[in-house]
N, C-alpha and C. Protein backbone atom coordinates (compact mmCIF):
# COMPACT_ATOMS: atom_id res chain seq x y z
N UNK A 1 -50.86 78.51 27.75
CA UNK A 1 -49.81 79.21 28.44
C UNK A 1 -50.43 80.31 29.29
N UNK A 2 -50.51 80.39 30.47
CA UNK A 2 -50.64 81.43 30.99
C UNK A 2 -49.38 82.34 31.73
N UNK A 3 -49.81 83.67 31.58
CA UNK A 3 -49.08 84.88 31.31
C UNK A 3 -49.54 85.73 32.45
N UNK A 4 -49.11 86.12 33.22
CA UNK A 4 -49.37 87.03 34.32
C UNK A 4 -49.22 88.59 34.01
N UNK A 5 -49.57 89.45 34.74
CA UNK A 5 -48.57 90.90 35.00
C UNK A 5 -47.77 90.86 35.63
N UNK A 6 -46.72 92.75 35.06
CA UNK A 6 -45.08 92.51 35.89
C UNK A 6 -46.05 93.82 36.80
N UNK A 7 -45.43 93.68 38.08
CA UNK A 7 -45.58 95.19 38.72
C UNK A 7 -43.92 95.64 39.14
N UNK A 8 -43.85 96.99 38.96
CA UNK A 8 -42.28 97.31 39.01
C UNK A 8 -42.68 98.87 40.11
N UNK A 9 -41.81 98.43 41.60
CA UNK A 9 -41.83 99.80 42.08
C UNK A 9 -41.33 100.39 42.34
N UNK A 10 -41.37 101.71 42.72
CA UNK A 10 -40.47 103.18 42.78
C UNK A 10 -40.96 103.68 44.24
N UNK A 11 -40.25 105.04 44.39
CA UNK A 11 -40.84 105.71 45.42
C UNK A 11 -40.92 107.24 45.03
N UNK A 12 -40.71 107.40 43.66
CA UNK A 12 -41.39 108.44 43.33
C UNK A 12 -41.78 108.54 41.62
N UNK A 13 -42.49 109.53 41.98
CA UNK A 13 -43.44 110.02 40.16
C UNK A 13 -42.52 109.46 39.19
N UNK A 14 -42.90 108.95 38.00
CA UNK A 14 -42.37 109.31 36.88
C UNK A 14 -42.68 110.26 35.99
N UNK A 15 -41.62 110.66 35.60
CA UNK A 15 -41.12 112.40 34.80
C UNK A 15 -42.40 112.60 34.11
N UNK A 16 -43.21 111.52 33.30
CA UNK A 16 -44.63 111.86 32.20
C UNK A 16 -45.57 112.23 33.33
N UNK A 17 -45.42 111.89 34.63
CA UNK A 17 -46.68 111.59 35.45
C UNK A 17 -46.35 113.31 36.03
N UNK A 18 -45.56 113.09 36.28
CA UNK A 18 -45.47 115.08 36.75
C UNK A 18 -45.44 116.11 35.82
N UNK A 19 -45.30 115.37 34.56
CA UNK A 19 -45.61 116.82 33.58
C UNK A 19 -47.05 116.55 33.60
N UNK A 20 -47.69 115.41 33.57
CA UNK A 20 -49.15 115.89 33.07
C UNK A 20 -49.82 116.10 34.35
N UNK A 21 -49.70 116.21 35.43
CA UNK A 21 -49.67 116.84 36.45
C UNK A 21 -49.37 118.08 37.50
N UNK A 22 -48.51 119.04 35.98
CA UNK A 22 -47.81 120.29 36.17
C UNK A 22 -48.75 121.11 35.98
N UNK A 23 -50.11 121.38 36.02
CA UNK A 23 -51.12 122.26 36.09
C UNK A 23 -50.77 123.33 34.46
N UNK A 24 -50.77 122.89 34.03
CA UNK A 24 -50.22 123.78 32.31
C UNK A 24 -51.61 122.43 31.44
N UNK A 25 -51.71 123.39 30.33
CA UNK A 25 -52.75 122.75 29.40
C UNK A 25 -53.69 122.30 29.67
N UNK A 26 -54.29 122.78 30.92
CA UNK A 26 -55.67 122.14 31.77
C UNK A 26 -56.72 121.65 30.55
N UNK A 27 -56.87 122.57 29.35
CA UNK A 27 -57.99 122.48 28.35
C UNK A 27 -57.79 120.95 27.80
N UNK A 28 -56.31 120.97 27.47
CA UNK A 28 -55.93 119.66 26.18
C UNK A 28 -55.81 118.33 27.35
N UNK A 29 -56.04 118.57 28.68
CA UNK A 29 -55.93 117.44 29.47
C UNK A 29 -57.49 117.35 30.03
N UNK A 30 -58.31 118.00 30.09
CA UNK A 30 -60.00 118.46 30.60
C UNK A 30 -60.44 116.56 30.90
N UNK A 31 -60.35 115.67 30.36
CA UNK A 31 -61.50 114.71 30.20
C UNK A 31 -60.42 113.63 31.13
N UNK A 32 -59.18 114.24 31.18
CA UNK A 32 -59.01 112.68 32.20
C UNK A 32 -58.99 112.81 33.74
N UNK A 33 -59.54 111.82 34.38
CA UNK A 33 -59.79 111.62 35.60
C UNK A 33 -58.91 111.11 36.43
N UNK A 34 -58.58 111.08 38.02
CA UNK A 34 -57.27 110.23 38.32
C UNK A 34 -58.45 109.97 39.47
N UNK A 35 -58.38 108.07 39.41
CA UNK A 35 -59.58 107.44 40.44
C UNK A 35 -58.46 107.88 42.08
N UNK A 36 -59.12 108.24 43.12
CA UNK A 36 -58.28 107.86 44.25
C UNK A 36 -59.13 107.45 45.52
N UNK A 37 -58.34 106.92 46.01
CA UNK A 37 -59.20 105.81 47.07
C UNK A 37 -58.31 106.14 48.17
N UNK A 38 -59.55 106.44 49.51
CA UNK A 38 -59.10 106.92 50.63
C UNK A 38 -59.79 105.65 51.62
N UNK A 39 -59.26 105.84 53.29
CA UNK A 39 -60.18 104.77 53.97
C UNK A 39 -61.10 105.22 54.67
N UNK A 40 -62.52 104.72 54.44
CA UNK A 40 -63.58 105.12 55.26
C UNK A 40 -63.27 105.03 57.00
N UNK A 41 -64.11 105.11 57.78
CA UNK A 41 -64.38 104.78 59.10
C UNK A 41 -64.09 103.40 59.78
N UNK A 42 -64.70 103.00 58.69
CA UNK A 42 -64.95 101.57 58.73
C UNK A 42 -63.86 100.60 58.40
N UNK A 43 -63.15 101.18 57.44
CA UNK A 43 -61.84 100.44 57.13
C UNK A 43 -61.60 100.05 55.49
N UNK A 44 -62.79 100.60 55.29
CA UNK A 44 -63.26 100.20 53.60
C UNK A 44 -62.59 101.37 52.84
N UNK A 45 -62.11 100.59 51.56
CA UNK A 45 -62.25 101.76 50.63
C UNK A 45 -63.11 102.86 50.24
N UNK A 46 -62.94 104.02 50.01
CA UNK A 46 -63.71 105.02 49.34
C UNK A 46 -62.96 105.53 48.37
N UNK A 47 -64.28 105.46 47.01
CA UNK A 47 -63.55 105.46 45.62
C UNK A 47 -64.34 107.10 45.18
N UNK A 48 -63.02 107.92 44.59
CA UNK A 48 -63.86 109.39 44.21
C UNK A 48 -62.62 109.94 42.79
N UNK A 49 -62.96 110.93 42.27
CA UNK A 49 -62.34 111.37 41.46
C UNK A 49 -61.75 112.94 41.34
N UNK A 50 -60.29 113.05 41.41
CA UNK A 50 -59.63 114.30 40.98
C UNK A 50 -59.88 114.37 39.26
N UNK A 51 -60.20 115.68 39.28
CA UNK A 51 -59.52 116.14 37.67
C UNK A 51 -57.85 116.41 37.49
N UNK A 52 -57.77 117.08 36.28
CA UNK A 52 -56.31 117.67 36.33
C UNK A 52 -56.76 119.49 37.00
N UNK A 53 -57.73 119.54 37.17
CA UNK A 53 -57.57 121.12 37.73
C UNK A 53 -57.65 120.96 39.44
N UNK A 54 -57.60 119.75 39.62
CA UNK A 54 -57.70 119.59 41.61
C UNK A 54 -56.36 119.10 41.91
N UNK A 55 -54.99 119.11 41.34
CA UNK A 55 -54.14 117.95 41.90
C UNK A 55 -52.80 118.61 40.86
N UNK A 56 -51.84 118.53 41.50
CA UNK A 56 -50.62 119.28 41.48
C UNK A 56 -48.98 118.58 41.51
N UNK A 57 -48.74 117.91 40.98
CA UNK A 57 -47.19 117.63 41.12
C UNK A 57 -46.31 118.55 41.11
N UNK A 58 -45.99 119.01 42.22
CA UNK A 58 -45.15 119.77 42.78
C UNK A 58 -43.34 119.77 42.65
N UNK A 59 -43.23 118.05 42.37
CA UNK A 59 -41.85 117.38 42.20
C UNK A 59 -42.28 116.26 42.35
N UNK A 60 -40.99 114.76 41.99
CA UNK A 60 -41.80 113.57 42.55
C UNK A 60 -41.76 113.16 43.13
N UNK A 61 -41.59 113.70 44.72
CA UNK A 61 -42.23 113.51 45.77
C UNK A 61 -43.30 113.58 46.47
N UNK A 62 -43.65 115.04 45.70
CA UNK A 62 -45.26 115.78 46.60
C UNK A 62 -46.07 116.05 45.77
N UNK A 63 -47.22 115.49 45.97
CA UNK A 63 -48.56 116.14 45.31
C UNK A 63 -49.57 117.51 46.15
N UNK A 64 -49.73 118.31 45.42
CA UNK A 64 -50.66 118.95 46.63
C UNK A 64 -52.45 118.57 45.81
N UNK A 65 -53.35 118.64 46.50
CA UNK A 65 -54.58 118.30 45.72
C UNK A 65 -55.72 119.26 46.68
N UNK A 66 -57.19 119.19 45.39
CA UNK A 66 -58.04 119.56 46.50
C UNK A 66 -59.28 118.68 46.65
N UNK A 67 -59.81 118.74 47.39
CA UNK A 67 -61.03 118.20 47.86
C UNK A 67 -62.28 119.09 48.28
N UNK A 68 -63.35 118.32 48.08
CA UNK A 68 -64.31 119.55 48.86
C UNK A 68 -64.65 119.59 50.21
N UNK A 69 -65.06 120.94 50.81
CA UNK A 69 -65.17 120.51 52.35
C UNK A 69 -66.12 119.48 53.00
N UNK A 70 -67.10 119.28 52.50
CA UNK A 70 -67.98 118.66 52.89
C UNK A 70 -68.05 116.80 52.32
N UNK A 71 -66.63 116.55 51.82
CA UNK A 71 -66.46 114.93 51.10
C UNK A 71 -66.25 113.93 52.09
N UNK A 72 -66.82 112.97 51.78
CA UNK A 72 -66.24 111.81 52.41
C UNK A 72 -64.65 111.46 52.66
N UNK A 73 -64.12 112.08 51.13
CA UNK A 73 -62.75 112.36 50.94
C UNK A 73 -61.65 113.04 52.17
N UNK A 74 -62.57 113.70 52.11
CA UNK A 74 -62.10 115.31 53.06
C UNK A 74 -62.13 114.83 54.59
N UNK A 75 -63.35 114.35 54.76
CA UNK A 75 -62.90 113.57 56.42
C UNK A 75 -62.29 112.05 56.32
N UNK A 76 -61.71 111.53 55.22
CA UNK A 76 -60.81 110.08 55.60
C UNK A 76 -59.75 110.50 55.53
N UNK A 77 -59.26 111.94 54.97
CA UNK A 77 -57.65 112.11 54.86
C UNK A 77 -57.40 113.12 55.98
N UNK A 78 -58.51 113.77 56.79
CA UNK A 78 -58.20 114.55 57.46
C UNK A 78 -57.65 113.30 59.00
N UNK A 79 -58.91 112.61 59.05
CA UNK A 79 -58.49 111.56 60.53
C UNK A 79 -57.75 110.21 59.97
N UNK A 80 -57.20 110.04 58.53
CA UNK A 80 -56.20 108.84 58.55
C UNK A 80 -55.16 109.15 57.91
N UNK A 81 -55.04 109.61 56.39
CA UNK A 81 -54.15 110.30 55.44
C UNK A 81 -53.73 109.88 54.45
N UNK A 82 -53.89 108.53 54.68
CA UNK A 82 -53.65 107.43 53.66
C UNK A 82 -54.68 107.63 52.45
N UNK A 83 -53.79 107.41 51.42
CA UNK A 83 -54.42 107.54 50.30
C UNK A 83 -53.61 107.29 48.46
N UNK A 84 -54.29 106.49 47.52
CA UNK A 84 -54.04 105.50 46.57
C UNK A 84 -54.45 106.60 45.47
N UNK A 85 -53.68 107.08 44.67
CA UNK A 85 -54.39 107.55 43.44
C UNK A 85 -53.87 106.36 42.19
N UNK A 86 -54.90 106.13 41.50
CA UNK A 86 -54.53 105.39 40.25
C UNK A 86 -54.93 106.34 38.96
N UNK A 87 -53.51 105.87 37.87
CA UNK A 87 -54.03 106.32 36.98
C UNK A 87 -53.42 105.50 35.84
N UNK A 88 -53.79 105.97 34.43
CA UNK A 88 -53.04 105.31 33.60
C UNK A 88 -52.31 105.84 32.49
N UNK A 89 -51.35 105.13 32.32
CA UNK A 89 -50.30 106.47 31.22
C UNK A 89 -48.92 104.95 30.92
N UNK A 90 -48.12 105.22 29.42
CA UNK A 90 -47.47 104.89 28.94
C UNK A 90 -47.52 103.10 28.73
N UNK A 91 -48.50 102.63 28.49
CA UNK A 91 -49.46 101.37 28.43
C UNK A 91 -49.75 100.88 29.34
N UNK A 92 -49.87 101.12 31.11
CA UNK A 92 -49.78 100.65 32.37
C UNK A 92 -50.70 101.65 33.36
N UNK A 93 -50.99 100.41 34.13
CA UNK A 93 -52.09 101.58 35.18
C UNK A 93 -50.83 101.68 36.43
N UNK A 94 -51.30 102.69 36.96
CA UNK A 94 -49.98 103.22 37.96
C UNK A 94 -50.80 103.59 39.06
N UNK A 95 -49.90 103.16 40.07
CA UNK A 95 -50.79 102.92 41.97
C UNK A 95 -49.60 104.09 42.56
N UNK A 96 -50.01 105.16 43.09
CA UNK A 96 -49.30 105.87 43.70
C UNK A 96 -49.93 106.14 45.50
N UNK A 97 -48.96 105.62 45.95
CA UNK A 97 -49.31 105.47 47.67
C UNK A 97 -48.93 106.28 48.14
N UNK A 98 -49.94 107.40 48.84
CA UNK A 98 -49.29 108.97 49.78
C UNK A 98 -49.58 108.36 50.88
N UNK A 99 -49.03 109.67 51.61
CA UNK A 99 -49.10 110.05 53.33
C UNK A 99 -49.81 111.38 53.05
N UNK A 100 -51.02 111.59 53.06
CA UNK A 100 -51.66 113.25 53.18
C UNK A 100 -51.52 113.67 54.48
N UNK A 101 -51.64 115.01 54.39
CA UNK A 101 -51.68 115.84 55.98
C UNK A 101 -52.77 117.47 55.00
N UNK A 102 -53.46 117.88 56.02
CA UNK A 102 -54.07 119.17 55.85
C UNK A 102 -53.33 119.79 55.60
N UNK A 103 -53.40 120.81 54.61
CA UNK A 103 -52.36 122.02 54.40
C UNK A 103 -53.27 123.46 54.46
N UNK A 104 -54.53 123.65 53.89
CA UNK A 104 -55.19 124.69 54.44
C UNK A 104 -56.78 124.32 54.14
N UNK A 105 -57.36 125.42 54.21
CA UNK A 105 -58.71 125.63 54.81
C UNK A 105 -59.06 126.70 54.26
N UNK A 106 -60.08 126.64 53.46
CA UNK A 106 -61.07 128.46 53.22
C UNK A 106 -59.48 129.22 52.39
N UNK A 107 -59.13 128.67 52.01
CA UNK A 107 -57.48 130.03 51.31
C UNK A 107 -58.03 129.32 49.55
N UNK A 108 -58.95 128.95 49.58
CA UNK A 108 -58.70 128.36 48.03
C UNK A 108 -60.29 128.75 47.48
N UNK A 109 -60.74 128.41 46.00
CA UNK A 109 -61.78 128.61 45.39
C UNK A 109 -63.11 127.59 45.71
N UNK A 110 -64.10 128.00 46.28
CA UNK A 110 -65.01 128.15 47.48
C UNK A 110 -64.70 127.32 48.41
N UNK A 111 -63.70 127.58 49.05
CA UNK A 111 -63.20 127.05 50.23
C UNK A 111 -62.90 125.39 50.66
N UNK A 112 -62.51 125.01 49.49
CA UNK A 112 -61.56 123.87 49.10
C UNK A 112 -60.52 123.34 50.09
N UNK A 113 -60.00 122.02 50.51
CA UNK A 113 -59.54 121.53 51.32
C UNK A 113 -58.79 121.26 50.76
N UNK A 114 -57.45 122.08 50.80
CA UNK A 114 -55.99 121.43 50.13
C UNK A 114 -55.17 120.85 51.23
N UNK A 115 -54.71 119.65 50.49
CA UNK A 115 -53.88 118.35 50.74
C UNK A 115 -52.50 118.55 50.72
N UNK A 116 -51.40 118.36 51.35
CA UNK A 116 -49.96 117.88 50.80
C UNK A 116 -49.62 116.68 51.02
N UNK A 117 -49.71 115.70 50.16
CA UNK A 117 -49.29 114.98 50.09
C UNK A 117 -47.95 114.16 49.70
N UNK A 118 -46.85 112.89 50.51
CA UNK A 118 -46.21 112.82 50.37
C UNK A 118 -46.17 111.32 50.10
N UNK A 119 -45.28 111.37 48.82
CA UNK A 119 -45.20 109.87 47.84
C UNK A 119 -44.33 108.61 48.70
N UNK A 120 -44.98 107.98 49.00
CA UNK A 120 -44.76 106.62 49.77
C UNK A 120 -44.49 105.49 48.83
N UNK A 121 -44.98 104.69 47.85
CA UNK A 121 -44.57 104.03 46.57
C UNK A 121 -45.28 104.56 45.33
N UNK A 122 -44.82 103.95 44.05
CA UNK A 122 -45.51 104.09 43.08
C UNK A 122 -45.10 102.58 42.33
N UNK A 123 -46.30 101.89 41.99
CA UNK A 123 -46.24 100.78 41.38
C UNK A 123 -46.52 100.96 40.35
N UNK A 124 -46.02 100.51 39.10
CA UNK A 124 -46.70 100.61 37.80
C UNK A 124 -47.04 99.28 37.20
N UNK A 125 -48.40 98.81 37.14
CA UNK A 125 -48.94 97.54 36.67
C UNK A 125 -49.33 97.52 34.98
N UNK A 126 -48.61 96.34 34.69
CA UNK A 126 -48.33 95.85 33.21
C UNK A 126 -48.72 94.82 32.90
N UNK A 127 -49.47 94.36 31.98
CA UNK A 127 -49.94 93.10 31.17
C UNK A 127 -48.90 92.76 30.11
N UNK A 128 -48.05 91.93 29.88
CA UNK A 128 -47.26 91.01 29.10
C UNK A 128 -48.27 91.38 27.58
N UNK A 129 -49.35 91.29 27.72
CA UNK A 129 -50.13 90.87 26.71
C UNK A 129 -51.05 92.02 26.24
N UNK A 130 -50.93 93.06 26.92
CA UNK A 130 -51.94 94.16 26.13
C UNK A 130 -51.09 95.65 27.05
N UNK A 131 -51.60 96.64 26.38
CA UNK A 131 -51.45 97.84 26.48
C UNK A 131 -52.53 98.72 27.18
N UNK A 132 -52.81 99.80 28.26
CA UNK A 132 -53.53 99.98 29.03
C UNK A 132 -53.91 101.25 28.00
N UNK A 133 -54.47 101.99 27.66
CA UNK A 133 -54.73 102.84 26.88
C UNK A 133 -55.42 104.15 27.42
N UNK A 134 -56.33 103.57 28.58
CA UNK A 134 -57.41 104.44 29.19
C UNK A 134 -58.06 104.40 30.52
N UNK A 135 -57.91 105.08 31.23
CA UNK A 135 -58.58 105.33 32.86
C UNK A 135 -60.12 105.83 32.50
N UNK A 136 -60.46 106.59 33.49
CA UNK A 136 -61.51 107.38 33.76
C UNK A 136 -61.27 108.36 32.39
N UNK A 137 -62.34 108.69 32.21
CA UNK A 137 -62.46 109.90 31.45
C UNK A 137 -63.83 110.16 31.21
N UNK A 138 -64.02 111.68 31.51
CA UNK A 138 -65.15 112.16 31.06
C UNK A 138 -65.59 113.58 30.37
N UNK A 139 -66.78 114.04 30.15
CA UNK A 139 -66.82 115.11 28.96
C UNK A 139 -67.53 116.44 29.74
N UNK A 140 -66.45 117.40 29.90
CA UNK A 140 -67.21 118.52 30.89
C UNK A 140 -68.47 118.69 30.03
N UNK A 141 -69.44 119.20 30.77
CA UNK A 141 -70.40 119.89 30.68
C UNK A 141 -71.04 121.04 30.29
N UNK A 142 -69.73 121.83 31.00
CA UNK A 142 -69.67 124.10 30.37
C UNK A 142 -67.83 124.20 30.66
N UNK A 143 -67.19 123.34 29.43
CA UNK A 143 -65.70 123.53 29.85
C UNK A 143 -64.97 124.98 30.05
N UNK A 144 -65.72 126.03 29.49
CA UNK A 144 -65.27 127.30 29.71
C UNK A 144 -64.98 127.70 31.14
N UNK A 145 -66.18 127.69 31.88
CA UNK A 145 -66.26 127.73 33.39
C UNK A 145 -65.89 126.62 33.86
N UNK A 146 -65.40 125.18 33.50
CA UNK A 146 -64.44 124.55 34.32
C UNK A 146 -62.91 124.71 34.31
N UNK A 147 -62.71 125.00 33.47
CA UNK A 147 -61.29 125.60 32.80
C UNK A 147 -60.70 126.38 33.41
N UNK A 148 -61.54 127.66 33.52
CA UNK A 148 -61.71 129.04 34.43
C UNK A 148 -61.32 129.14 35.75
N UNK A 149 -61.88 127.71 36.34
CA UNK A 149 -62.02 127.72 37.63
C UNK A 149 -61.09 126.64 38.25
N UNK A 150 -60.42 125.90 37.24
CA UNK A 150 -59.33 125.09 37.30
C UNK A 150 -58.27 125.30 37.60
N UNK A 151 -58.10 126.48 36.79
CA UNK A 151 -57.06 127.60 36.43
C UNK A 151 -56.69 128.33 37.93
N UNK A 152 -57.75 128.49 38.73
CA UNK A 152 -57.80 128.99 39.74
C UNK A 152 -57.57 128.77 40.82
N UNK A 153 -58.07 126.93 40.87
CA UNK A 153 -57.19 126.34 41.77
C UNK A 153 -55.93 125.82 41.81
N UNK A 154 -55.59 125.47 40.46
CA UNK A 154 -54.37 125.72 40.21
C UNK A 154 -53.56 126.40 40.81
N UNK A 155 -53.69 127.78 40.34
CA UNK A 155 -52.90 128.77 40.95
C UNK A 155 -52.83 129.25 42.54
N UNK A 156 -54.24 128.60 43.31
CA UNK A 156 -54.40 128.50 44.52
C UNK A 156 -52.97 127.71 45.16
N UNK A 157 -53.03 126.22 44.43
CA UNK A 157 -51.87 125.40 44.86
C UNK A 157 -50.40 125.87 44.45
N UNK A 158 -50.79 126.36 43.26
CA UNK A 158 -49.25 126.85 43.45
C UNK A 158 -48.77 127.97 44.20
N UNK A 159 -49.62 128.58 44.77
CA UNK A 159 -49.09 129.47 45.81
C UNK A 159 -49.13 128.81 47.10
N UNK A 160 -49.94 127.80 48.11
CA UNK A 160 -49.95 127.11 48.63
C UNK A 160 -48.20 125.88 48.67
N UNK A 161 -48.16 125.73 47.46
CA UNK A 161 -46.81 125.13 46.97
C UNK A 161 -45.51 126.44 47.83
N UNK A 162 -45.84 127.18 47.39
CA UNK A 162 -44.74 128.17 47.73
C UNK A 162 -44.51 128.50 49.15
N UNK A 163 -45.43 128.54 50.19
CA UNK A 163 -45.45 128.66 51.06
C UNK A 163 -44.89 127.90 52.48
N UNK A 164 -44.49 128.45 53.39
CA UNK A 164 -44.00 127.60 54.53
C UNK A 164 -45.08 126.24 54.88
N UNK A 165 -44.92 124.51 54.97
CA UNK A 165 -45.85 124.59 55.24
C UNK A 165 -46.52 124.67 56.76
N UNK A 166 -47.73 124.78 57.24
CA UNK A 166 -47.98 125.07 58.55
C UNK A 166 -48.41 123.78 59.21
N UNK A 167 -48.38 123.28 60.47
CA UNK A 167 -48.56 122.08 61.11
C UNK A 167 -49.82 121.75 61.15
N UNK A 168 -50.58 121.05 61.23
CA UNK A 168 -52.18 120.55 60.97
C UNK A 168 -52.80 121.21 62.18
N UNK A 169 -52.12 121.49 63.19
CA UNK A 169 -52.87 122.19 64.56
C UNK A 169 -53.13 123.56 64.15
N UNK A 170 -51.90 124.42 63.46
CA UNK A 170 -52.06 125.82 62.98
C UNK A 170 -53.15 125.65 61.45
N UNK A 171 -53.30 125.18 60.97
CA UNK A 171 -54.09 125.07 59.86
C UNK A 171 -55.18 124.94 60.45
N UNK A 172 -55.62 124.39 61.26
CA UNK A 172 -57.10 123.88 62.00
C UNK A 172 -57.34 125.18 62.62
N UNK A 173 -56.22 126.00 63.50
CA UNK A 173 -56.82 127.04 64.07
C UNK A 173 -56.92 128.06 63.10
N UNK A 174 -56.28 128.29 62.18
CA UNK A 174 -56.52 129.36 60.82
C UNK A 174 -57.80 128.96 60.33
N UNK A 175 -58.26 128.18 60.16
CA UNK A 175 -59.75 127.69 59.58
C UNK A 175 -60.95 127.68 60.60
N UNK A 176 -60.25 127.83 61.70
CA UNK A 176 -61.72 127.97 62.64
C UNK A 176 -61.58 129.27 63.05
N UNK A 177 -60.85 130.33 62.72
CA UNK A 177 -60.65 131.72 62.91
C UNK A 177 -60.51 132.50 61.80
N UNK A 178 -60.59 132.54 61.01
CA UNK A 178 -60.61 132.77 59.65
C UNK A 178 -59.68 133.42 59.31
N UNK A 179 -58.62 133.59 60.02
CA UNK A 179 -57.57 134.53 59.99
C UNK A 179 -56.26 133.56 60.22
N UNK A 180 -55.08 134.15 59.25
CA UNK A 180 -53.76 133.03 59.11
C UNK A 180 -53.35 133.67 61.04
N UNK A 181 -52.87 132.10 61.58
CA UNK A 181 -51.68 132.27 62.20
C UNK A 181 -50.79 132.38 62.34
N UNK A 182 -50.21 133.20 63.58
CA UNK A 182 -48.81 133.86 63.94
C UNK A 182 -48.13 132.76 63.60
């Protein structure tokens, strides 16, 4: 007998996926990873990893996230925007499809490239026959000082969250002037 997967989709978060995405308990969440895949130049995937201290459910519509300035990451979402985070939670791996746009520049902890991103689908993929249990995960290194500094961007985004947001032209000129625009 063969047995396939169901995929079932939405167009926004589910409620578990934004609490563990609500930037609270960074410590008791530290080791899981969310894979996300942006498009190269070329047209190819590029595969990299958020923690829970880079990435923000805001509601389930918007994620805000960060990146570093100098990523491969950082220039496929700046010139395309498109972008796949997978993760896994409640026995199923889950495909969440944004629309990113720049949101700032140099305003975050060492000058981090925050994202707003906006939720386009979310698929959640299921095996008939087994239970998904586990993504990425890995074991900080000096969790004190990642924690610390998690915490920080965190709170970077959630003030970023709060804010008007500014058009990718005014964000570009705030970052090449180091000073917010009028």
């Amino acid at each position: 007998m063969h047995m396939t997967g169901t995929s079932q989709k939405a167009t926004a978060l589910p409620d578990w996926l934004v609490t563990h995405l609500n930037g609270l308990d960074l410590e008791g969440k530290s080791g899981d990873a969310i894979q996300i895949m942006t498009v190269d130049a070329d047209g190819w995937p590029h595969l990299a990893q958020l923690s829970v201290g880079e990435i923000l459910a805001v509601d389930p519509q918007r994620i805000l996230f960060l990146t570093w300035p100098a990523s491969t990451s950082s220039a496929n979402l700046i010139r395309d925007g498109r972008i796949v985070l997978e993760t896994v939670g409640c026995g199923a791996v889950w495909e969440i499809r944004l629309q990113a746009r720049l949101l700032a520049e140099n305003r975050t902890w060492q000058g981090l490239k925050a994202f707003s991103a906006r939720v386009m689908s979310v698929t959640e993929h299921r095996a008939p026959y087994a239970n998904v249990l586990r993504g990425l995960q890995f074991e900080l290194i000096e969790p004190e000082h990642t924690h610390r500094r998690w915490r920080e961007q965190i709170n970077s985004l959630k003030r970023l969250a709060k804010a008007p947001p500014p058009d990718n032209q005014s964000a570009s000129r705030e970052a090449d002037s180091g000073k917010p625009s009028a």
